[in-house]
C-alpha atoms as a PDB file:
ATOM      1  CA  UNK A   1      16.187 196.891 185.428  1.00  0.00           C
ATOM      2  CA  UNK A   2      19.092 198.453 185.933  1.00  0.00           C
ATOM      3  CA  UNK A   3      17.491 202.023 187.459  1.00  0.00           C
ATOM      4  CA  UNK A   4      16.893 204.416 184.690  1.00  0.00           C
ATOM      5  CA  UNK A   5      18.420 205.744 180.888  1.00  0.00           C
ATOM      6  CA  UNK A   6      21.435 207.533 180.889  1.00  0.00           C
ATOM      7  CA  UNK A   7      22.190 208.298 177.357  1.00  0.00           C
ATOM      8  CA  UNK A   8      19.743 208.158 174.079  1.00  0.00           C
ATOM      9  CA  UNK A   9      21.525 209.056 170.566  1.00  0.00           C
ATOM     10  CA  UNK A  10      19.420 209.187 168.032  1.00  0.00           C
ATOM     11  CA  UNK A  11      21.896 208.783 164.678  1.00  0.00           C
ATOM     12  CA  UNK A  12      19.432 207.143 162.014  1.00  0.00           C
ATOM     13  CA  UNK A  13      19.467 208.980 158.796  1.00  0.00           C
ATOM     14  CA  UNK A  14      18.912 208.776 155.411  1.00  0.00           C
ATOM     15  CA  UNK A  15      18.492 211.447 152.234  1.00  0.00           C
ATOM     16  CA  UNK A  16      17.807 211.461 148.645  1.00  0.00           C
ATOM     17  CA  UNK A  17      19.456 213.525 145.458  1.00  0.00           C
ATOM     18  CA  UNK A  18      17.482 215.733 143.068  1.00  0.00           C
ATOM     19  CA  UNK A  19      15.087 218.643 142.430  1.00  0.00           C
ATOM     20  CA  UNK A  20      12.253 218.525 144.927  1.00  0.00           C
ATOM     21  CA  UNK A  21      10.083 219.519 141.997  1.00  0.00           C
ATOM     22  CA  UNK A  22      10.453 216.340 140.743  1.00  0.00           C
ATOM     23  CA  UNK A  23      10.051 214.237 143.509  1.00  0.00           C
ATOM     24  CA  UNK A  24       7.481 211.917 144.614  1.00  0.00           C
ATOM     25  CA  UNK A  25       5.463 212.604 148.027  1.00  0.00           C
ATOM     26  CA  UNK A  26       6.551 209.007 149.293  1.00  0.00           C
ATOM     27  CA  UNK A  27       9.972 210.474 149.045  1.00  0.00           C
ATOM     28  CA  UNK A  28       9.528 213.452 151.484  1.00  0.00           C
ATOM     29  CA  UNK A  29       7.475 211.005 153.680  1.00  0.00           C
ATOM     30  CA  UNK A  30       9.969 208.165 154.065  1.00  0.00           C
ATOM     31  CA  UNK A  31      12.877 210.863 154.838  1.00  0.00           C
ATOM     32  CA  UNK A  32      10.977 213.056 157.392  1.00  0.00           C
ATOM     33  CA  UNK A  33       9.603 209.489 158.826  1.00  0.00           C
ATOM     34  CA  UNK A  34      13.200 208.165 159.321  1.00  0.00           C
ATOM     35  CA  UNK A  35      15.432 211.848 159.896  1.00  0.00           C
ATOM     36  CA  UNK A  36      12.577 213.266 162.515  1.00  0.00           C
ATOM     37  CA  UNK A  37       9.225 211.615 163.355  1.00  0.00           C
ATOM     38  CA  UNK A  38      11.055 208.275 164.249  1.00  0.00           C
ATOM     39  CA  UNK A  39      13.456 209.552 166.699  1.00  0.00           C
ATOM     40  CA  UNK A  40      10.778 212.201 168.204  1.00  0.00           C
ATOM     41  CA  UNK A  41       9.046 209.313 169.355  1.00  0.00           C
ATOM     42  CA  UNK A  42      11.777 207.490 170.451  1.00  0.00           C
ATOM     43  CA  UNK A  43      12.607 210.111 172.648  1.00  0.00           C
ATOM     44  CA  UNK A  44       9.389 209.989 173.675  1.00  0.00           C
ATOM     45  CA  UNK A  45       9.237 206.580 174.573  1.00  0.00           C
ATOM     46  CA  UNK A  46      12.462 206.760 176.559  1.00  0.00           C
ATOM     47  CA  UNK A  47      11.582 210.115 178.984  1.00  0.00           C
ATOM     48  CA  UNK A  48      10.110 208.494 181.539  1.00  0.00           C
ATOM     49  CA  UNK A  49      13.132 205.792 181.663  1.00  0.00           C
ATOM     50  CA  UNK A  50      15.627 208.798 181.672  1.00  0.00           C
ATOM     51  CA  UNK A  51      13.468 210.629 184.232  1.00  0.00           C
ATOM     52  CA  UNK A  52      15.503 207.970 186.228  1.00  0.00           C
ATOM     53  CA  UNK A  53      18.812 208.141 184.520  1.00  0.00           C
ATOM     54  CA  UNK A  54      21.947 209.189 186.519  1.00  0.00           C
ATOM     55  CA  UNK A  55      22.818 212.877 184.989  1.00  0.00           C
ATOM     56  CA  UNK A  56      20.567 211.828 181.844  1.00  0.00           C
ATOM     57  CA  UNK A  57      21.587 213.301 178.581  1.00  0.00           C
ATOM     58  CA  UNK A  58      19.285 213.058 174.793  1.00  0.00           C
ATOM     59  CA  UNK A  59      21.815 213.509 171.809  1.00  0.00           C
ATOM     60  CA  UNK A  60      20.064 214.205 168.459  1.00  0.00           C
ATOM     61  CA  UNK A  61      22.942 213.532 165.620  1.00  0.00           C
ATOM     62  CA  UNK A  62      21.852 216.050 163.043  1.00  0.00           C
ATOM     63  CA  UNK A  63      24.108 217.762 159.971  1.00  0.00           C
ATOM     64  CA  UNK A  64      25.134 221.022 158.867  1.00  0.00           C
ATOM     65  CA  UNK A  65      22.435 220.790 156.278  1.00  0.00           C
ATOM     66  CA  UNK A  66      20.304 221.692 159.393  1.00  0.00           C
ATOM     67  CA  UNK A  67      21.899 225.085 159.666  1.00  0.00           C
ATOM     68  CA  UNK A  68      22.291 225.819 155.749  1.00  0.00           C
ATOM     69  CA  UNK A  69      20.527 224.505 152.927  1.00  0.00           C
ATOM     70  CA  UNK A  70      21.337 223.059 149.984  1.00  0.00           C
ATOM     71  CA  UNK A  71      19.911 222.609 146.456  1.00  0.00           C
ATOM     72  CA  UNK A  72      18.620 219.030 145.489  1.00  0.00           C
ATOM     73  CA  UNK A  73      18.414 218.240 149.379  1.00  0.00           C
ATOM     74  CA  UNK A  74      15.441 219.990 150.698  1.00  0.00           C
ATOM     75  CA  UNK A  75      13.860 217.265 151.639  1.00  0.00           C
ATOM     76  CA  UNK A  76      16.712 216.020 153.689  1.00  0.00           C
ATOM     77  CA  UNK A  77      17.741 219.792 154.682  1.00  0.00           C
ATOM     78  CA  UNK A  78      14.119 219.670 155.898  1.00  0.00           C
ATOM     79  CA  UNK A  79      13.982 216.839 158.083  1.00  0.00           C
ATOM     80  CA  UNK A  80      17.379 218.527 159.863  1.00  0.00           C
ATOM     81  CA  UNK A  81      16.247 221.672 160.232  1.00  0.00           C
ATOM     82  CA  UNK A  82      13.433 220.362 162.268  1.00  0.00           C
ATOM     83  CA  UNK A  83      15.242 218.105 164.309  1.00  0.00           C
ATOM     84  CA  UNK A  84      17.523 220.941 164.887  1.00  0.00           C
ATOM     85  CA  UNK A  85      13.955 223.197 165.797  1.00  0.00           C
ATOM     86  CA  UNK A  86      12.948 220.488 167.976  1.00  0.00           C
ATOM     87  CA  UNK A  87      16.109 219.935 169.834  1.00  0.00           C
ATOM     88  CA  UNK A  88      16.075 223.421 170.889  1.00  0.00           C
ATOM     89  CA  UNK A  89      12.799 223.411 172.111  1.00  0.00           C
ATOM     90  CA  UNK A  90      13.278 220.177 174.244  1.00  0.00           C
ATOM     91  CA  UNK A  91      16.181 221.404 175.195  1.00  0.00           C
ATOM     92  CA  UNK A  92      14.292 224.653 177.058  1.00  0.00           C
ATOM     93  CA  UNK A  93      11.500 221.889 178.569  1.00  0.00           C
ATOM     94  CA  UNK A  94      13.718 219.161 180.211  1.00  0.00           C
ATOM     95  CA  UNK A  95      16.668 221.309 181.549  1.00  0.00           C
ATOM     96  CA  UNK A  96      14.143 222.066 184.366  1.00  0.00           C
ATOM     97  CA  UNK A  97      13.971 217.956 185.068  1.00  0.00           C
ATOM     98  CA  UNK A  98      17.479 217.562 185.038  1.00  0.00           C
ATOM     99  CA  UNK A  99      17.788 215.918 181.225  1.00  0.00           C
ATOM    100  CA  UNK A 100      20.683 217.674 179.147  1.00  0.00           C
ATOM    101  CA  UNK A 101      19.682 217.920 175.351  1.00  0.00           C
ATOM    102  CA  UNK A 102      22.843 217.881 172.722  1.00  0.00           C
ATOM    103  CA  UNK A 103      22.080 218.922 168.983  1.00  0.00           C
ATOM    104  CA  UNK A 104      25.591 217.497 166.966  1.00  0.00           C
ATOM    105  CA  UNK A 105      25.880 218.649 163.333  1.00  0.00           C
ATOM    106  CA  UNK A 106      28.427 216.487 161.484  1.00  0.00           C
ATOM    107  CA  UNK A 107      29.527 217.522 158.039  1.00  0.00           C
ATOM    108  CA  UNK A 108      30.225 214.272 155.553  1.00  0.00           C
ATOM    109  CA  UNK A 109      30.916 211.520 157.727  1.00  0.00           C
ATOM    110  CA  UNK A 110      32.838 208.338 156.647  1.00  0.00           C
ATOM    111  CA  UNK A 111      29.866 205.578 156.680  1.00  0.00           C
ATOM    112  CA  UNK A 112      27.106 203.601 154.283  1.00  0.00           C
ATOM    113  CA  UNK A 113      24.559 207.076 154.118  1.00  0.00           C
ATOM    114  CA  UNK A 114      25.647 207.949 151.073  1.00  0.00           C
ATOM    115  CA  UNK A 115      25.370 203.831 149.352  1.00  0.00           C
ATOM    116  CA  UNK A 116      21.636 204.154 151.146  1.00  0.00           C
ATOM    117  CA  UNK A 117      20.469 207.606 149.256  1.00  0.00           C
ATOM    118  CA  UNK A 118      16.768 206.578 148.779  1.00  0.00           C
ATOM    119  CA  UNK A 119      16.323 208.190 145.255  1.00  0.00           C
ATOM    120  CA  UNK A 120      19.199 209.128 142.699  1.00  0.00           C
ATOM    121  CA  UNK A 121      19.031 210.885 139.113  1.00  0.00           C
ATOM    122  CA  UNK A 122      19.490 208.582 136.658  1.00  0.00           C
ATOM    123  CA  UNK A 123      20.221 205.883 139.399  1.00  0.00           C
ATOM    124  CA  UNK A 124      24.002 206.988 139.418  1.00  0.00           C
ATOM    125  CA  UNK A 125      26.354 207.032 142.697  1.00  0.00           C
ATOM    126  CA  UNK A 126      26.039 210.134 144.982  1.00  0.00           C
ATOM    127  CA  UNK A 127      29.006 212.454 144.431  1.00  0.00           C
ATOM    128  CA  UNK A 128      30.952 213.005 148.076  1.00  0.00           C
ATOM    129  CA  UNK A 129      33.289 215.227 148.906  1.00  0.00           C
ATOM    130  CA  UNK A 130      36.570 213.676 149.465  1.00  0.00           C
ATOM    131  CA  UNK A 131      37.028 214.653 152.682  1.00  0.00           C
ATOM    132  CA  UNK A 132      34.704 212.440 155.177  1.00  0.00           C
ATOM    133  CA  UNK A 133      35.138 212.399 158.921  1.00  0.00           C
ATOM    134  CA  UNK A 134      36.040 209.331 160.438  1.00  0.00           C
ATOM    135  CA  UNK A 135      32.680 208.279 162.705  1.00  0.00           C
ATOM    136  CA  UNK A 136      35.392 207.781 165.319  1.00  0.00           C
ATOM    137  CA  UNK A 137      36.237 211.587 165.243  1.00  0.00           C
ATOM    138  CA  UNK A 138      32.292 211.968 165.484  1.00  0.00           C
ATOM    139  CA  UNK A 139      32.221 210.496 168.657  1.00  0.00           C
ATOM    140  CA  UNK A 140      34.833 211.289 170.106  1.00  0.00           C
ATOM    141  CA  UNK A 141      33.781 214.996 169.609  1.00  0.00           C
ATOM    142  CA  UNK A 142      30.459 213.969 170.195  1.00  0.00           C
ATOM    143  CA  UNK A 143      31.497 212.321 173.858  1.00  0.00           C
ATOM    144  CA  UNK A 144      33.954 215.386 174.316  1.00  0.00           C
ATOM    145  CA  UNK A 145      30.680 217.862 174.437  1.00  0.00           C
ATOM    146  CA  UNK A 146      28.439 215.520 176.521  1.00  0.00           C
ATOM    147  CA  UNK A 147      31.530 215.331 179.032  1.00  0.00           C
ATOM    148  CA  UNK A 148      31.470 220.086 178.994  1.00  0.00           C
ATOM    149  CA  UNK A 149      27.955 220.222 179.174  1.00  0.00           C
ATOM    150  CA  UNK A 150      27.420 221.519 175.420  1.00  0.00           C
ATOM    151  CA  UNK A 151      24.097 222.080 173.851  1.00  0.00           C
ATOM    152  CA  UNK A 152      25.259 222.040 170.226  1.00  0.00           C
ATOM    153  CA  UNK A 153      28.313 221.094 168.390  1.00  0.00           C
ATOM    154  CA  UNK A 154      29.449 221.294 164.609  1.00  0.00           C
ATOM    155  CA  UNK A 155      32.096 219.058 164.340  1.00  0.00           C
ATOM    156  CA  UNK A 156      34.100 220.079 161.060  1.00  0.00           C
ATOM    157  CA  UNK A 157      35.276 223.055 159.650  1.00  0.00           C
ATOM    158  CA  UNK A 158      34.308 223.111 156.903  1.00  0.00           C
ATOM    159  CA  UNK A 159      30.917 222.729 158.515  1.00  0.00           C
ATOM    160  CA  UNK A 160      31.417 225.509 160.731  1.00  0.00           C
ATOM    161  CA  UNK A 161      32.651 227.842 157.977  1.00  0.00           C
ATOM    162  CA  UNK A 162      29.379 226.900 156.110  1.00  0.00           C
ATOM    163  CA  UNK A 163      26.796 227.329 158.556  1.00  0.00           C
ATOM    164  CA  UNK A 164      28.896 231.344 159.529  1.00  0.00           C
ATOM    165  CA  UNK A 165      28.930 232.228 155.792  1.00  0.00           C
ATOM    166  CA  UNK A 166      25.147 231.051 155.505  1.00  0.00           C
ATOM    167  CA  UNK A 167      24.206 233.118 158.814  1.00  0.00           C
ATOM    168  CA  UNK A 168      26.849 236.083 158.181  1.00  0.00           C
ATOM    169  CA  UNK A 169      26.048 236.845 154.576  1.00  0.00           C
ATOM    170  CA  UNK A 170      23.095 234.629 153.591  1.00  0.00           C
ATOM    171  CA  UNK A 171      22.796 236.366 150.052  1.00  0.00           C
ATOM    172  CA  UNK A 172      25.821 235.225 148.441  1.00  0.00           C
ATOM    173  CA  UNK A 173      25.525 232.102 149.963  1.00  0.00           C
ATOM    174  CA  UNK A 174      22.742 231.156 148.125  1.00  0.00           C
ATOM    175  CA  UNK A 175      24.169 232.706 145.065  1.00  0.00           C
ATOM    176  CA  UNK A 176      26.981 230.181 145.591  1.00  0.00           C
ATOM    177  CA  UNK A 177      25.726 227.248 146.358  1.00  0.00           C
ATOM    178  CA  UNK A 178      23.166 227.898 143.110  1.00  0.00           C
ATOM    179  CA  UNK A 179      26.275 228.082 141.240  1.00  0.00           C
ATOM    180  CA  UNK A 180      28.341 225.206 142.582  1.00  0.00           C
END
């Protein structure tokens, strides 16, 4: 109706805490249905609408944990690290068409995620780091990119520090985060 999509964010998430070892299959299904397959067809649903779009832009909201991964996430650092795949792949096929693909990486963000975690040990509260960004930081640095043109931002960091050390010296990064 009104000519064409400008902007899709795709910012659904949710994870779950504990040893994938232990985990049921239902559990890596629900968080790869909800982190990746459901916003991969979203997107594909809305291409043809932001075919039309004036200076049309896809932003995948991702995490760190799709740069570095963590113990008792996988499942979770999974479904990010293939968003993360697929956003640079569909990033290389629509820049040709005109649509602008942005990958953003937040690290903990202020909201309900962590009161949602699908499956806990024990049933006990999440720890969360104390420091949370404010999802009004997220998009405002989120908007900030779209406005230069970025392909991918990591908001924090913290973030940033984690996803260097894990790329710089990925050895004693894992030994680390084993031992945290």
């Amino acid at each position: 109706e009104l000519g064409g999509l400008d902007i899709l964010i795709n910012n659904a998430g949710i994870g779950a805490v504990g040893p994938f070892a232990g985990a049921s299959e239902q559990r890596l299904r629900q968080i790869m249905e909800v982190n990746f397959f459901a916003p991969v067809e979203l997107i594909r649903a809305a291409l043809y609408a932001l075919r039309s779009g004036n200076s049309p832009i896809i932003v995948n909201v991702s995490s760190v944990l799709g740069h570095c991964a963590v113990p008792d996430k996988s499942e979770y650092c999974a479904s990010k690290f293939a968003m993360h795949g697929f956003t640079d792949s569909l990033h290389e096929e629509l820049s040709a068409e005109g649509i602008d693909v942005l990958l953003v990486s937040p690290s903990t963000t202020d909201s309900e995620f962590f009161d949602q975690v699908i499956d806990r040990p024990d049933g006990k509260p999440v720890s969360v780091s104390p420091v949370k960004m404010p999802p009004e930081v997220v998009a405002r640095k989120t908007i900030a990119a779209i406005r230069r043109g970025r392909r991918e931002i990591i908001l924090s960091k913290t973030g940033k520090l984690l996803v260097w050390s894990d790329r710089l010296a990925p050895s004693w990064m894992s030994w680390f985060l084993t031992k945290k």
